[in-house]
Protein backbone atom coordinates (compact mmCIF):
# COMPACT_ATOMS: atom_id res chain seq x y z
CA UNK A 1 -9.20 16.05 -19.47
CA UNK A 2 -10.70 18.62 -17.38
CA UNK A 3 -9.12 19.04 -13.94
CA UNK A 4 -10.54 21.25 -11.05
CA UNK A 5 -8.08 24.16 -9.97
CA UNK A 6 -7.78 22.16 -7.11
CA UNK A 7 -6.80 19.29 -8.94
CA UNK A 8 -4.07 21.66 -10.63
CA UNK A 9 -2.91 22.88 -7.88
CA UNK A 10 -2.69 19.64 -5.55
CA UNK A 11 -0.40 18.46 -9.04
CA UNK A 12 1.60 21.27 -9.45
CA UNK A 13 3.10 20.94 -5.87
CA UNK A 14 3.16 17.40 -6.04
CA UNK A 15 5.04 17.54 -9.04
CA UNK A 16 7.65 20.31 -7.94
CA UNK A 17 8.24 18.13 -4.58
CA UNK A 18 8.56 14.97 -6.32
CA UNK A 19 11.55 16.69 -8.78
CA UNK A 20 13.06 18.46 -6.05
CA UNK A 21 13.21 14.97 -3.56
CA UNK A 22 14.71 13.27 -6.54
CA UNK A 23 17.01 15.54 -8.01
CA UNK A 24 18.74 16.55 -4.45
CA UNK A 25 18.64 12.14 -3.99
CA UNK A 26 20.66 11.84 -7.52
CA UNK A 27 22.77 14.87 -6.75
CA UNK A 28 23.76 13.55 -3.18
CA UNK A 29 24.21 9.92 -4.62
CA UNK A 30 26.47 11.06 -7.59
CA UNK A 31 28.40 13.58 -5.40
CA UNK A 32 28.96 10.84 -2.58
CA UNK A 33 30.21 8.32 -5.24
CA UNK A 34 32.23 10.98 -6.77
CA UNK A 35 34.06 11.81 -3.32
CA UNK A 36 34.33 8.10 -2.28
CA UNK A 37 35.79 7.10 -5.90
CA UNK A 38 37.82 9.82 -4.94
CA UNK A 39 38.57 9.16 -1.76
CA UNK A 40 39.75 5.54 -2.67
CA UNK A 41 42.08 7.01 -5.13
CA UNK A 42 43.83 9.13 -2.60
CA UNK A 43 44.08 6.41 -0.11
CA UNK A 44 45.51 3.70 -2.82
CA UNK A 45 48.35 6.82 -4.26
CA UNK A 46 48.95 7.10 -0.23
CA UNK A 47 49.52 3.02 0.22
CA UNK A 48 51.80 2.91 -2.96
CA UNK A 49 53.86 5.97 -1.92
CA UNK A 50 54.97 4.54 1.41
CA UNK A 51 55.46 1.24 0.05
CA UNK A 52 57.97 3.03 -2.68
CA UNK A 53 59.63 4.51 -0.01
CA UNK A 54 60.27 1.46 1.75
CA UNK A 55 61.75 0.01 -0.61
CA UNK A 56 64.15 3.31 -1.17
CA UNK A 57 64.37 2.91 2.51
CA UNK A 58 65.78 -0.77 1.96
CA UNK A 59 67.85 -0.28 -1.53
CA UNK A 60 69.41 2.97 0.30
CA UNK A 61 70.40 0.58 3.10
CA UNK A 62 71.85 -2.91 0.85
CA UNK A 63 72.68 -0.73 -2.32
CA UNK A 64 70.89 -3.53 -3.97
CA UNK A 65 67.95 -5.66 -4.74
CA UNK A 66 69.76 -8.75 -3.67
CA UNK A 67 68.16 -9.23 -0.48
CA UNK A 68 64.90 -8.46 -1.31
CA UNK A 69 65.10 -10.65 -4.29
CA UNK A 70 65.93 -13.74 -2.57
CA UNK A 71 63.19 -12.99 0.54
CA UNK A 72 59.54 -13.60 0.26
CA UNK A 73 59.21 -12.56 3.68
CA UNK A 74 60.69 -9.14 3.25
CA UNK A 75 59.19 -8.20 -0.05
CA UNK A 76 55.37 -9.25 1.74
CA UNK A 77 56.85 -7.36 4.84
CA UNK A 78 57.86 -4.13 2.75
CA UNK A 79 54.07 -4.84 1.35
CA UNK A 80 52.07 -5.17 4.53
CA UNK A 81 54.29 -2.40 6.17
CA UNK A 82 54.20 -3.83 9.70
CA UNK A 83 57.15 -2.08 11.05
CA UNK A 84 58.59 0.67 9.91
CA UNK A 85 62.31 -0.72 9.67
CA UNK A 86 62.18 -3.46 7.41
CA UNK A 87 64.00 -6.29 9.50
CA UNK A 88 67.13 -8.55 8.13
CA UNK A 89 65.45 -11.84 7.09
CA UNK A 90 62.65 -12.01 8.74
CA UNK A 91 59.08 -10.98 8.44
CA UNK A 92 58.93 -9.29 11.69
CA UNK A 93 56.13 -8.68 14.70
CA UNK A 94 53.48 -8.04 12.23
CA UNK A 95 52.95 -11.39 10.63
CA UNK A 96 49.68 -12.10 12.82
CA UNK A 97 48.23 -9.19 11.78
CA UNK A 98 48.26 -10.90 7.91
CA UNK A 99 45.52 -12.44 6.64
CA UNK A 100 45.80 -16.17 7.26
CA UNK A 101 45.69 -17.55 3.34
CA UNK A 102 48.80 -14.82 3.10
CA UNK A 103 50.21 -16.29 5.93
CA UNK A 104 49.93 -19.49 4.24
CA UNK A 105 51.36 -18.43 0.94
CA UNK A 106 54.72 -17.18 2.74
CA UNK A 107 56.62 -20.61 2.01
CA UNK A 108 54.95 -20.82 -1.63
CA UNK A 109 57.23 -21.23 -4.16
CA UNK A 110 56.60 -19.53 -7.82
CA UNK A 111 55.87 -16.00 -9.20
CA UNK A 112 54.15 -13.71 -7.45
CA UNK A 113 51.33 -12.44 -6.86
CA UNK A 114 50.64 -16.15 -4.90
CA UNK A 115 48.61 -18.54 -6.77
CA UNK A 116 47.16 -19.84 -3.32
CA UNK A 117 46.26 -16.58 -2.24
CA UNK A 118 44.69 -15.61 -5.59
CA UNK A 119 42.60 -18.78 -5.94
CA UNK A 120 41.72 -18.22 -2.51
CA UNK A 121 40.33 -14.36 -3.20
CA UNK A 122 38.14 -16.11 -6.51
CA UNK A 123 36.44 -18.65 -4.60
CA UNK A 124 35.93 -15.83 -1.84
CA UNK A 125 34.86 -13.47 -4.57
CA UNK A 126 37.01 -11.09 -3.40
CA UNK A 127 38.69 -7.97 -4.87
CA UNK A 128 42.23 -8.35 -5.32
CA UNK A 129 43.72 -6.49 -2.90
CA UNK A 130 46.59 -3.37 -3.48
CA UNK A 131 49.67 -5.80 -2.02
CA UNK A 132 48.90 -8.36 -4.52
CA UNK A 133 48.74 -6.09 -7.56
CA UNK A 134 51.92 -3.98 -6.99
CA UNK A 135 55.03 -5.86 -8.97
CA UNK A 136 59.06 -4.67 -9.06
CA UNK A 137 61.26 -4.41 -11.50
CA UNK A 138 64.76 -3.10 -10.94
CA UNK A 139 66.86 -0.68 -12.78
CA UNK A 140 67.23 -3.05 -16.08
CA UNK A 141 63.75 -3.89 -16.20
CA UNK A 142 63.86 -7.68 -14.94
CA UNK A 143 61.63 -8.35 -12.92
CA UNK A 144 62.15 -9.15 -9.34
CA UNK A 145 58.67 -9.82 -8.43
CA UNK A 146 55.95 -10.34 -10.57
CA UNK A 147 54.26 -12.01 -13.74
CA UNK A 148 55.23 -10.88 -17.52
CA UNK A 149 52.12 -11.72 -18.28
CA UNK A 150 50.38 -8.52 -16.16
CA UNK A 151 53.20 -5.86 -17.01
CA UNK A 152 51.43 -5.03 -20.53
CA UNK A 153 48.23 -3.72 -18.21
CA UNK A 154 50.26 -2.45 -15.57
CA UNK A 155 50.77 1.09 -14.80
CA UNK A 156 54.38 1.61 -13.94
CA UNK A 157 55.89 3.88 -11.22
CA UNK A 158 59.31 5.08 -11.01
CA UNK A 159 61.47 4.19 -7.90
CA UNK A 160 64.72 7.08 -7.64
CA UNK A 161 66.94 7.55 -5.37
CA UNK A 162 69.41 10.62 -5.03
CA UNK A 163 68.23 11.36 -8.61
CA UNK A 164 68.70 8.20 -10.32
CA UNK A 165 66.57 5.51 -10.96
CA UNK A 166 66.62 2.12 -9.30
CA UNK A 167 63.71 0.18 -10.19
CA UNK A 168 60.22 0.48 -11.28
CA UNK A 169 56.83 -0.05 -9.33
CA UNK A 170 54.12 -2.35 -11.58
CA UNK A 171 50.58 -1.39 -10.50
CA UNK A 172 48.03 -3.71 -12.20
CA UNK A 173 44.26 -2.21 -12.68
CA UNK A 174 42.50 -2.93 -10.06
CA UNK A 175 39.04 -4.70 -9.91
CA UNK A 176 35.64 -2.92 -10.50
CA UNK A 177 34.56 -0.44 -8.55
CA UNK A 178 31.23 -2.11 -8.36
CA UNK A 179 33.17 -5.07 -6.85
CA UNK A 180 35.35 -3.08 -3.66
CA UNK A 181 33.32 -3.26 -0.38
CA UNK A 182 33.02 0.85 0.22
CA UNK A 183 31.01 1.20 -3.16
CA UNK A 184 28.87 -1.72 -2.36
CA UNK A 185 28.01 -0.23 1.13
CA UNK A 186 27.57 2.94 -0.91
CA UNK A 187 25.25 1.42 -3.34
CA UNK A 188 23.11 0.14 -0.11
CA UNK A 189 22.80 3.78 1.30
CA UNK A 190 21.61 4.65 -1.79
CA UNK A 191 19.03 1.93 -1.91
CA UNK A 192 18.30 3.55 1.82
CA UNK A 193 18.37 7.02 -0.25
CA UNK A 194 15.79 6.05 -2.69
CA UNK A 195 13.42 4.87 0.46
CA UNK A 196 13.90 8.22 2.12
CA UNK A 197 13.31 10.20 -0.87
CA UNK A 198 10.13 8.20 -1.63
CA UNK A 199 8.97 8.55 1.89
CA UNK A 200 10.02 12.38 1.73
CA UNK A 201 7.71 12.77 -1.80
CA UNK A 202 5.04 10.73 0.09
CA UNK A 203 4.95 13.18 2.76
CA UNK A 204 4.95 16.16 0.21
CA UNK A 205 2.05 14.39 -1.20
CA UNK A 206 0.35 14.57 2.57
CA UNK A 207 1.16 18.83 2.77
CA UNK A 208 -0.02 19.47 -0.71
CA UNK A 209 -3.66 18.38 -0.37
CA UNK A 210 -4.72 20.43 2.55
CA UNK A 211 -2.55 22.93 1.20
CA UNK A 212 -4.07 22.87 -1.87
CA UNK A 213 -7.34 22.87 -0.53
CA UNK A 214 -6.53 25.94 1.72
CA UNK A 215 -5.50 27.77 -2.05
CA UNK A 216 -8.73 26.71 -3.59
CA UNK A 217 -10.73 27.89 -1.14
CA UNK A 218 -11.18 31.07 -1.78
CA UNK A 219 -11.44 30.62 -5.92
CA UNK A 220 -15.13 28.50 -5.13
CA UNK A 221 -16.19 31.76 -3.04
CA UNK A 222 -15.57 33.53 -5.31
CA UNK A 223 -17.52 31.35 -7.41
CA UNK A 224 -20.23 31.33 -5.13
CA UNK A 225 -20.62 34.75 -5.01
CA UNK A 226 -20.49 35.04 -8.86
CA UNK A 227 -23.25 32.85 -9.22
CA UNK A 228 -25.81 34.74 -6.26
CA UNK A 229 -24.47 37.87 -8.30
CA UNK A 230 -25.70 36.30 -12.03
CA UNK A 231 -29.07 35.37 -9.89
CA UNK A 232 -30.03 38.67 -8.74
CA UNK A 233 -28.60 39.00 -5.70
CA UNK A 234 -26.71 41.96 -5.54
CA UNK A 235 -26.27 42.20 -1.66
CA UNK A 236 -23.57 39.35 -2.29
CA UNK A 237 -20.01 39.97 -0.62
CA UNK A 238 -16.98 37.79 -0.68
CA UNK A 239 -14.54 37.80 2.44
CA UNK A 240 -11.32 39.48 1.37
CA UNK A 241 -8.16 38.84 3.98
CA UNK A 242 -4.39 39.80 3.11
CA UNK A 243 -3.07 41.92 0.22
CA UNK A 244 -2.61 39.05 -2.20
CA UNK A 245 -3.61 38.48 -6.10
CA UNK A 246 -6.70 36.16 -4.96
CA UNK A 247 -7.19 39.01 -2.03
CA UNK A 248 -7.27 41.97 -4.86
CA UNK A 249 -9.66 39.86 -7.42
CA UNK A 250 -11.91 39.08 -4.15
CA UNK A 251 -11.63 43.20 -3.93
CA UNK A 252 -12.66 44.01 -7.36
CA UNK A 253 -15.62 41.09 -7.26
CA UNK A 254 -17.00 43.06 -4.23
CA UNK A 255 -16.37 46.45 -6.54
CA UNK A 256 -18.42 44.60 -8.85
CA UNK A 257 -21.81 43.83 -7.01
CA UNK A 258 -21.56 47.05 -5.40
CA UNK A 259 -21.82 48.74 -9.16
CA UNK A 260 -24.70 46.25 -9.93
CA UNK A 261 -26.57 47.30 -6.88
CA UNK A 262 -25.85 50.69 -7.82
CA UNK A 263 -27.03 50.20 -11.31
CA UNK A 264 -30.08 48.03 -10.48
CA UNK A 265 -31.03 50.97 -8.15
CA UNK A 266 -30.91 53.19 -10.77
CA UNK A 267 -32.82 51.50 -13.18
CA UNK A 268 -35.64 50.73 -10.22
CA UNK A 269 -35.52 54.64 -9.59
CA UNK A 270 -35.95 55.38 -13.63
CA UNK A 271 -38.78 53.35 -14.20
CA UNK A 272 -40.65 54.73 -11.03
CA UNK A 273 -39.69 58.19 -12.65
CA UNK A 274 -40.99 57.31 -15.85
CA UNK A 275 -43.93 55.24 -14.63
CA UNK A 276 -45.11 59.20 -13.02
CA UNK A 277 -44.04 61.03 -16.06
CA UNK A 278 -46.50 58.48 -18.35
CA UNK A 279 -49.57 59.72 -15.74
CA UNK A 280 -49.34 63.48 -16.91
CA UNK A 281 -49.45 63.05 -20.68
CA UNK A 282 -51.86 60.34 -20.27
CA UNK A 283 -54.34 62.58 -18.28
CA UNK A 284 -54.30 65.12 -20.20
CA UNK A 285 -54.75 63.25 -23.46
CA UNK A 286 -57.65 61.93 -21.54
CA UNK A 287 -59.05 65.25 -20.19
CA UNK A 288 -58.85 66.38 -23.39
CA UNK A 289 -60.25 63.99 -25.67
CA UNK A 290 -63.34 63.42 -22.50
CA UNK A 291 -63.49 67.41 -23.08
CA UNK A 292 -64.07 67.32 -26.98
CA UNK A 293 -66.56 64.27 -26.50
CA UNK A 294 -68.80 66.28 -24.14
CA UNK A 295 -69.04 68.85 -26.33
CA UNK A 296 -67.03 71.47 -23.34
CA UNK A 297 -64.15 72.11 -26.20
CA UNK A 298 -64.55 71.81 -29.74
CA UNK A 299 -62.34 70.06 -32.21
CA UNK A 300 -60.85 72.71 -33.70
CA UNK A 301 -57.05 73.49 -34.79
CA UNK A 302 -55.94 74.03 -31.14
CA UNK A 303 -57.27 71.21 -29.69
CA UNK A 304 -55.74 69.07 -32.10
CA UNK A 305 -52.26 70.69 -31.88
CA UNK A 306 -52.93 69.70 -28.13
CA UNK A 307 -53.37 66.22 -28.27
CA UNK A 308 -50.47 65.86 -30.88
CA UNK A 309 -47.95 67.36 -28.38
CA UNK A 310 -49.63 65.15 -25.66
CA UNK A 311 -48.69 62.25 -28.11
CA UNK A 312 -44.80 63.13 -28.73
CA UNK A 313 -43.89 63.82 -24.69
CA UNK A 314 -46.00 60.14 -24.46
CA UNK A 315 -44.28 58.91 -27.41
CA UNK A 316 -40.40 60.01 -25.98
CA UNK A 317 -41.50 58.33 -23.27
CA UNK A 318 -42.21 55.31 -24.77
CA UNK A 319 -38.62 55.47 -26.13
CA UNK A 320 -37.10 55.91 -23.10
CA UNK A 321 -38.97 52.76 -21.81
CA UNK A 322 -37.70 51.01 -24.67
CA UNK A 323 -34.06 52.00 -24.33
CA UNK A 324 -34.47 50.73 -21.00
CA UNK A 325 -35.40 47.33 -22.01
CA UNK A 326 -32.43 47.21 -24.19
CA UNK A 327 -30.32 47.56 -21.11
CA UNK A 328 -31.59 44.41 -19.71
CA UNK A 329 -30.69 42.94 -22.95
CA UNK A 330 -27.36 43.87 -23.26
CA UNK A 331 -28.27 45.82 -26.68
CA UNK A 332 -28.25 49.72 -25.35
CA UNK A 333 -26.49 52.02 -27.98
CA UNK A 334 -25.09 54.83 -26.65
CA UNK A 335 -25.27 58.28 -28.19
């Protein structure tokens, strides 16, 4: 497939645009969902850590799991972290800030996390949230709240206080990360991303064909000029601006017809020269030979040693003619 230069060029930028939109789009997407995964990780470590140190805050305070064992409210209160003393009995001033199916789910019986509440999250299709997935055991390893079922998946976390160990923190995995809300906005900026970069390559595409066109430019002068140079025309000139590559090959073009003028100058002035050097020999061959037919000189030895050296300055002359027509056919050997 032949392409124009311009062509090549108009490509070439198009093509370096188009990898440089989308790798900075990929790198920005991957390092945004890197520091959000991140971030999520940080701020679900944070949520477990205070809730662990609630409940140190409540076992240093009853020296047992008693109360918390036989209280719903307080273990979802602990959870939630609505005040930061966990009240006697009660769930305290931040119940209306729950959500209402795990308001509902307070007076549930059964094992937690609440059935309700998780049946409620499915038909939502909702990620399970951090509260719900956190289980306790205490020091022996019963469980106070929480499913046997989940504890072979669970990642366990170890409560100790004043350097012993009082019970354990059951962390099931979580849900997919394409599944939380902050990754799904994510994944619709980088829909939005994708647009931009596409609009941004688009644009690229707009700069690169004048641009292009400005590069080319001066390459069909040049062939311009080549072309009035192969006709003849050795008056032709390029216009040469800056110090560039292009501007130095527009420089040594112009070198180039100026040497062809010179040359076809030369070879003007050489056959004028030679055109008046054929008249003498030819004259006097002609003087001569009229001389020796009128009977004025007589064809002896001298006369014929005459018109031979008349012949051999005519006949170098001849071969100067003819090395000068090999010139024009580019088959001059030089001595």
């Amino acid at each position: 497939m032949n392409l124009s230069v311009r062509a090549k060029v108009f490509l070439t930028l198009l093509v370096a645009s188009l990898l440089a939109v989308v790798g900075t789009a990929a790198f920005v997407r991957w390092s945004v969902e890197r520091g959000l995964m991140e971030l999520l990780d940080a701020r679900e470590s944070e949520r477990v850590d205070a809730i662990a140190d609630r409940l140190l805050s409540l076992r240093a305070e009853d020296k047992s799991w008693d109360r918390l064992r036989g209280d719903k409210r307080l273990w979802i209160a602990v959870l939630f972290g609505h005040d930061e003393r966990v009240p006697r009995g009660r769930l305290g001033p931040g119940r209306q800030h729950l959500p209402p199916w795990m308001r509902r789910s307070l007076e549930e019986p059964g094992d937690w996390p609440p059935v309700q509440a998780l049946e409620h999250l499915k038909t939502r299709e909702r990620p399970i949230p951090l509260e719900l997935r956190l289980m306790l055991l205490d020091e022996s390893g019963a469980l106070i709240y929480g499913r046997e079922s989940l504890l072979p998946g669970a990642r366990r976390i170890p409560l100790v206080l004043d350097g012993s160990p009082v019970g354990t923190l059951a962390l099931t995995p979580g849900p997919p990360l394409a599944d939380l809300p902050e990754l799904q906005f994510q994944a619709r900026q980088g829909g939005r991303l994708w647009v931009i970069a596409a609009g941004m390559v688009l644009i690229a595409a707009m700069l690169a064909y004048p641009l292009s066109r400005r590069l080319v430019r001066p390459v069909r002068a040049f062939q311009q000029t080549a072309q009035r140079l192969a006709g003849g025309d050795y008056e032709a000139r390029v216009q040469v601006q800056g110090g560039d590559e292009i501007a130095r090959l527009g420089r040594d073009i112009n070198a180039l017809a100026a040497a062809l003028g010179r040359n076809e100058q030369a070879r003007r002035r050489w056959v004028a020269d030679i055109s008046h050097e054929l008249r003498t020999p030819i004259a006097l061959l002609r003087a001569e030979l009229e001389a020796i037919q009128d009977g004025v000189r007589p064809l002896d030895r001298t006369a014929v040693d005459a018109l031979h050296g008349d012949v051999l300055r005519l006949g170098r002359l001849v071969d100067d003619l003819y090395e000068l027509s090999m010139t024009d056919l580019g088959a001059l050997s030089y001595r």
